[in-house]
Protein backbone atom coordinates (compact mmCIF):
# COMPACT_ATOMS: atom_id res chain seq x y z
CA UNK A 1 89.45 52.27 121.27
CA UNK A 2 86.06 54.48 121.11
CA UNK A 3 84.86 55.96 118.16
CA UNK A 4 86.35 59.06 117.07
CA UNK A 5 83.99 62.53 117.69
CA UNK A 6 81.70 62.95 115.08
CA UNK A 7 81.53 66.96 114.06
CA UNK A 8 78.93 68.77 112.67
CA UNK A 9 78.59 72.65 111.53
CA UNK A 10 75.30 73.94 111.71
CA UNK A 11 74.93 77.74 110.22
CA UNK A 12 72.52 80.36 110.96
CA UNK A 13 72.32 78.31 114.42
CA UNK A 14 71.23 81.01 117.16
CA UNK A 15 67.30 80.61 116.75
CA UNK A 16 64.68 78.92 114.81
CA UNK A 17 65.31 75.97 113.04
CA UNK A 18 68.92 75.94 113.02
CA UNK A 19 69.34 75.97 116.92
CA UNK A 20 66.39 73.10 116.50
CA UNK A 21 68.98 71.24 114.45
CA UNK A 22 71.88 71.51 116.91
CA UNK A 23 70.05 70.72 119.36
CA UNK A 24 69.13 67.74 117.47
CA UNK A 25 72.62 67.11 116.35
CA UNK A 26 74.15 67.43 119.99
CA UNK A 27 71.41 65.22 121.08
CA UNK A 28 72.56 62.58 118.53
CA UNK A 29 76.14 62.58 120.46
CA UNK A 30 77.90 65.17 117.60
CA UNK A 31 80.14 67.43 118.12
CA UNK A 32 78.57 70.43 117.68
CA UNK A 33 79.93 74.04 115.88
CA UNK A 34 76.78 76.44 115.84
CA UNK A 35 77.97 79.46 113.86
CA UNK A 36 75.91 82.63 113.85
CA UNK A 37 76.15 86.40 113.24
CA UNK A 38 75.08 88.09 116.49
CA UNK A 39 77.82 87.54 119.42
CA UNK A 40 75.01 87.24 122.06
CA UNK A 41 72.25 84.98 120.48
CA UNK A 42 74.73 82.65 119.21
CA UNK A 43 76.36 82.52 122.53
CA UNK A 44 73.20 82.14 124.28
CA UNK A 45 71.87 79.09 122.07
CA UNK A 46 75.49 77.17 122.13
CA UNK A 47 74.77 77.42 126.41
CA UNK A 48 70.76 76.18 125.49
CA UNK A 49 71.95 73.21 123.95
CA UNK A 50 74.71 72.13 126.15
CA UNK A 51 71.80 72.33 129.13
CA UNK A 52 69.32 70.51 127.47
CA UNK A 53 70.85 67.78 125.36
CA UNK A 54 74.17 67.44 128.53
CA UNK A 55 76.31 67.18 125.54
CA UNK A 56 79.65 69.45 126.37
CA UNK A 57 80.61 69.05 123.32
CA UNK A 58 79.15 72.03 122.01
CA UNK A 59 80.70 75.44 120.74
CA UNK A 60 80.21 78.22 118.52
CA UNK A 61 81.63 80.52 115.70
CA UNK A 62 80.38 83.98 114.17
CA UNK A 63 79.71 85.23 110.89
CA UNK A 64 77.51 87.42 109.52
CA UNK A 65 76.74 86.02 105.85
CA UNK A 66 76.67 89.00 104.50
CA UNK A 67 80.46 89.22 104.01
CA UNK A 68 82.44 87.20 101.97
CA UNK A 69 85.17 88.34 104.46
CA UNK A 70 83.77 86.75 107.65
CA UNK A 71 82.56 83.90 105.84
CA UNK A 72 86.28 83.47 104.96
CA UNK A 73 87.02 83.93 108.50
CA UNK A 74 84.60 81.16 110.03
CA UNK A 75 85.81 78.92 107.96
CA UNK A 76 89.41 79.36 108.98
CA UNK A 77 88.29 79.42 112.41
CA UNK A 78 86.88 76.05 111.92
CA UNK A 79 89.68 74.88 110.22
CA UNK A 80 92.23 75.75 112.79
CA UNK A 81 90.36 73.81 115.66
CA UNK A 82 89.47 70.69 113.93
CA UNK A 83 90.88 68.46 110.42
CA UNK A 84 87.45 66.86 110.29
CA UNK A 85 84.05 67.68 109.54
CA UNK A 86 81.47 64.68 109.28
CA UNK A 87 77.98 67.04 108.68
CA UNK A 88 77.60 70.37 107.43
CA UNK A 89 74.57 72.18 107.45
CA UNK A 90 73.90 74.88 105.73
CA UNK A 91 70.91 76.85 107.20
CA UNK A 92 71.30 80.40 107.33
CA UNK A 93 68.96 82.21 105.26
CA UNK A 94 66.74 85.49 104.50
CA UNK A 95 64.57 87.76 102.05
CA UNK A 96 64.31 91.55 102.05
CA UNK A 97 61.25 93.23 101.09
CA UNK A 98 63.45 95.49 99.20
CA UNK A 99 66.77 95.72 97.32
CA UNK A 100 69.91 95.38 99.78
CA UNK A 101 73.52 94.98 98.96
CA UNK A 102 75.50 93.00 100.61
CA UNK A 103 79.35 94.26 102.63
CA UNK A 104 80.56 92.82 99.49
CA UNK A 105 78.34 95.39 97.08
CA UNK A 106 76.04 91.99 95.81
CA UNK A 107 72.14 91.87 96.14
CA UNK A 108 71.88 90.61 99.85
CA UNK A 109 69.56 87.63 99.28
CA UNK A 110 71.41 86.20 96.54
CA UNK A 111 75.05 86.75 98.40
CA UNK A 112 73.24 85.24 102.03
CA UNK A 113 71.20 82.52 100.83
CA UNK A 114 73.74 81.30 97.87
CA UNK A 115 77.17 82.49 97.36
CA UNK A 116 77.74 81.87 101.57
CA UNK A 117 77.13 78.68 101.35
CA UNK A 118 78.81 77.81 98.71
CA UNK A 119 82.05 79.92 99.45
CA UNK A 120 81.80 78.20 102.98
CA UNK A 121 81.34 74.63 101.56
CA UNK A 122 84.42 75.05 99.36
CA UNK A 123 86.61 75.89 102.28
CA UNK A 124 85.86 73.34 103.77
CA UNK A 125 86.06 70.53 101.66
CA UNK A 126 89.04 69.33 102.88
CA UNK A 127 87.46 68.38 106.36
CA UNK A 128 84.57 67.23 104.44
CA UNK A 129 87.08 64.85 102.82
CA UNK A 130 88.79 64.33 105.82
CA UNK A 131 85.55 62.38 107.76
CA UNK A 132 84.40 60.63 104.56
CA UNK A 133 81.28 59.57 104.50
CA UNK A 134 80.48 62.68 105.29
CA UNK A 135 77.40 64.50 104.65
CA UNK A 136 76.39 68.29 103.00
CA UNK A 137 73.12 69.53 104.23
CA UNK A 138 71.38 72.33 102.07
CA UNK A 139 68.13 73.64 103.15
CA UNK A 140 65.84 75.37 100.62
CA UNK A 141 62.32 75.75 100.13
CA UNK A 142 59.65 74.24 98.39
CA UNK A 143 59.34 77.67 97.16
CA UNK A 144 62.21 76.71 94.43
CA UNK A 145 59.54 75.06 92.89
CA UNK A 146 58.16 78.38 91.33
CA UNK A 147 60.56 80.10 89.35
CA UNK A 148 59.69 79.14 85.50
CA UNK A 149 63.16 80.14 84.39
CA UNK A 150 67.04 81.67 86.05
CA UNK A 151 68.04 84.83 84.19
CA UNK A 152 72.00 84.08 85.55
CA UNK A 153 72.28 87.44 83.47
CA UNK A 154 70.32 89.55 86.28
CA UNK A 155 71.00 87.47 89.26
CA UNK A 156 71.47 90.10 91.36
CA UNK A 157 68.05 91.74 89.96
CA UNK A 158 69.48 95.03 88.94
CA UNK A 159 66.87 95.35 85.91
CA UNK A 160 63.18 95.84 86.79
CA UNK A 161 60.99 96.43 89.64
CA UNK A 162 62.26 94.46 93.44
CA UNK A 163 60.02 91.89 94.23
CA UNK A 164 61.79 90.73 97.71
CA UNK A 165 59.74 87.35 97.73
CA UNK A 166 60.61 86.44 93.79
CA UNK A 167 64.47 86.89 94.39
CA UNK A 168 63.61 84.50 97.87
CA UNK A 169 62.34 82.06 95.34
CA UNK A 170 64.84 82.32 93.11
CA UNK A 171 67.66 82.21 95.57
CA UNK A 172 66.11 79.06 96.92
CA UNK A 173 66.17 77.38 93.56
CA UNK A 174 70.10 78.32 93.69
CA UNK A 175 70.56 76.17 96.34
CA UNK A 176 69.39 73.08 95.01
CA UNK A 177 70.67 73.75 91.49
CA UNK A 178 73.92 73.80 93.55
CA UNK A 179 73.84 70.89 95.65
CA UNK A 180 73.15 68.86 92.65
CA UNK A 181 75.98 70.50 91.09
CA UNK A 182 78.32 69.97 94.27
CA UNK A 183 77.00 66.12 94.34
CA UNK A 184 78.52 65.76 90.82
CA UNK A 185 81.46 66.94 91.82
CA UNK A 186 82.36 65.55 94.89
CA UNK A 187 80.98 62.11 94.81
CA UNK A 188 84.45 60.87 93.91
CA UNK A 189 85.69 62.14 97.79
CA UNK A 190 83.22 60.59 99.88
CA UNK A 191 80.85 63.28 100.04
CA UNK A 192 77.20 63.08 99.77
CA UNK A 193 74.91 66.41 99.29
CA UNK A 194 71.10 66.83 99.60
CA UNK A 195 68.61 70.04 100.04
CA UNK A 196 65.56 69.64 101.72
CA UNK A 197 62.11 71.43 102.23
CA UNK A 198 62.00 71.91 106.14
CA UNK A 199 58.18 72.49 106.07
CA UNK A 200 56.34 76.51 106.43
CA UNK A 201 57.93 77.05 109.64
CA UNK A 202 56.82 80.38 111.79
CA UNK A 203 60.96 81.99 111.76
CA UNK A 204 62.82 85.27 111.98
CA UNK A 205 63.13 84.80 108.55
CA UNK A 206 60.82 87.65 107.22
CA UNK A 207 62.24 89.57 110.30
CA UNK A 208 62.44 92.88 107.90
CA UNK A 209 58.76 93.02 106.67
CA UNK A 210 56.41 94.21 109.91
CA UNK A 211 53.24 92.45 107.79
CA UNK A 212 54.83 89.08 107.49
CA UNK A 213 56.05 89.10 110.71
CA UNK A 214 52.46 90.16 112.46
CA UNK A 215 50.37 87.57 109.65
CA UNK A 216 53.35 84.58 111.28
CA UNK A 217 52.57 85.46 114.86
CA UNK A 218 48.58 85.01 113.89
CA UNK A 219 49.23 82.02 111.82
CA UNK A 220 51.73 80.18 113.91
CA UNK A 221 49.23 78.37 115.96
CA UNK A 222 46.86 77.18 113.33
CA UNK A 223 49.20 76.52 110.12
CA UNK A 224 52.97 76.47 110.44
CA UNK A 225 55.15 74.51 111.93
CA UNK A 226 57.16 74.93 115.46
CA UNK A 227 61.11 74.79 114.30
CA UNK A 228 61.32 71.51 116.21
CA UNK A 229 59.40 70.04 113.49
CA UNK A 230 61.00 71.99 111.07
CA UNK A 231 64.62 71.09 111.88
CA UNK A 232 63.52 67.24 111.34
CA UNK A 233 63.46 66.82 108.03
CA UNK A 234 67.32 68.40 108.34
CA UNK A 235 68.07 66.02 110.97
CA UNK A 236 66.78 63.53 109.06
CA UNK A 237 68.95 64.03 106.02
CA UNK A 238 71.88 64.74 108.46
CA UNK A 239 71.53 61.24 109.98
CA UNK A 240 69.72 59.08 108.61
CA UNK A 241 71.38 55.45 107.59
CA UNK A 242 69.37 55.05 104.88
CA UNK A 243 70.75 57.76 103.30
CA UNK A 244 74.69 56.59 103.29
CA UNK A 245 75.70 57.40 99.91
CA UNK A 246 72.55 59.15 98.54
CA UNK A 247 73.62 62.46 97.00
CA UNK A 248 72.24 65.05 94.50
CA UNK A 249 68.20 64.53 95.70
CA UNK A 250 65.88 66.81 96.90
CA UNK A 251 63.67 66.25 100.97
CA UNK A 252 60.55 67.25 102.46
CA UNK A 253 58.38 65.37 105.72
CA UNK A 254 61.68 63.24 105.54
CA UNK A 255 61.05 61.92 102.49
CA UNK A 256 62.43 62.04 98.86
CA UNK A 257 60.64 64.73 97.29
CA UNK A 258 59.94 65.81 93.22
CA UNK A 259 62.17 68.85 92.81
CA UNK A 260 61.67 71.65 90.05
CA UNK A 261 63.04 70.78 86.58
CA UNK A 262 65.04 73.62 86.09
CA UNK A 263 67.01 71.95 89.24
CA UNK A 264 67.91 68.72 87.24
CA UNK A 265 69.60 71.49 84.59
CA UNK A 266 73.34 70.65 84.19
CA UNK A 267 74.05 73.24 82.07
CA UNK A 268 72.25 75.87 84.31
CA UNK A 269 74.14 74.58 87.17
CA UNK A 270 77.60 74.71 85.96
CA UNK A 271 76.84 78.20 84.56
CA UNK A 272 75.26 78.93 88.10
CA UNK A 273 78.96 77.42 89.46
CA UNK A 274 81.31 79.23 87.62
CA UNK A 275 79.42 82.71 88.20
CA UNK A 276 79.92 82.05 92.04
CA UNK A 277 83.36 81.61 91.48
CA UNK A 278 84.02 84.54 90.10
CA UNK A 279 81.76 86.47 92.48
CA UNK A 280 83.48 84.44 95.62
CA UNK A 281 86.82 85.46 94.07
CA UNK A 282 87.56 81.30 93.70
């Protein structure tokens, strides 16, 4: 009998790292679910990696993260074409230079970079279960690093002057505060959780701030990295047998990485947990 497919979910999949990743992933003989928000990109890169990796296995889902709604949707989309979900990989992300709110009325960066994922990942956790071992990918940023503190009281930065690059930060420490937190609580289901620096990768990340984007287009060639590289510190953590049953730790070049104290916070976390539930409506 030959092994069963192996499925993987890769989000914010039609460029940059994350079609690096499924690319990766499809290359690696997974199933492959690339789930994105524009119809044609997404479209597009699901076709890209079916050509170049000859894996068939390959389709895609749409979502823009910026609804709760359509979050709610991909995930029932997923769920009605497969029981089973070995990897997911959570790599959808963003900053705006200024204050945005989000279909759902909740500071953009904050709802896309956080409460997505986590919404998503608790929708699905029945797959998740399903495919034990099975693996939750977050990526952040070494940028979580910098916050000194996580006023859970402004989250969505209501209070005082924007700074679009501060609430990136601080979003980014949100995800690993919650991957710890999700390690805790799912270790008991065969579920393993880990966030990861994927390097200072030249994205469409800062596509909303003309400077950024022209300084990335001069500095791509001398000092970032090419979202191949970037994607393979998540394909790393996505894969790697030496990481069967490591949960609730932090990656960067592929390796185990120091992550920011505030991130090793229980009670932060769990205060961090319960506030997305009651923003998610969980």
């Amino acid at each position: 009998m030959s092994e069963p497919q192996r499925i993987c979910l890769v989000t914010g999949a039609s460029s940059g790292i994350g079609v690096e990743t499924a690319r990766g992933m499809a290359a690696r003989g997974f199933h492959v679910v690339l789930a994105g928000r524009n119809p044609e990109r997404t479209a597009a890169a699901a076709a890209d990696v079916r050509a170049a990796t000859g894996n068939d296995r390959v389709e895609h889902l749409l979502a823009d993260f910026s609804s709760l709604d359509q979050v709610r949707a991909l995930a029932a989309a997923f769920n009605a074409r497969h029981d089973r979900l070995h990897v997911l990989i959570h790599n959808a992300g963003l900053w705006h230079p200024r204050r945005q709110l989000s279909a759902d009325g909740i500071e953009d960066t904050f709802a896309v970079n956080h409460l997505a994922p986590f919404l998503l990942t608790e929708l699905l956790l029945d797959p998740l279960a399903n495919a034990a071992p099975a693996r939750v990918v977050v990526v952040s940023s070494r940028y979580h690093l910098k916050p000194r503190s996580l006023d859970l009281e402004d989250i969505q930065t209501v209070s005082g002057a924007y700074q679009g690059l501060a609430v990136y930060k601080q979003s980014k420490l949100c995800n690993v505060l919650y991957a710890n937190e999700l390690a805790r609580r799912v270790a008991d289901r065969g579920i393993t959780v880990n966030s990861l620096h994927p390097g200072d990768v030249a994205t469409g990340i800062v596509r909303d701030n003309a400077v950024l984007n022209g300084l990335i287009k001069i500095a791509q060639h001398w000092l970032l990295k090419t979202p191949t590289q970037g994607a393979r510190t998540s394909l790393h953590v996505a894969t790697s047998p030496d990481l069967q049953g490591v949960t609730g730790r932090y990656f960067a070049e592929c390796k185990q990485a120091k992550q920011s104290p505030l991130a090793s916070d229980a009670d932060l976390a769990g205060r961090l947990w319960d506030l997305s539930e009651r923003l998610t409506d969980l």
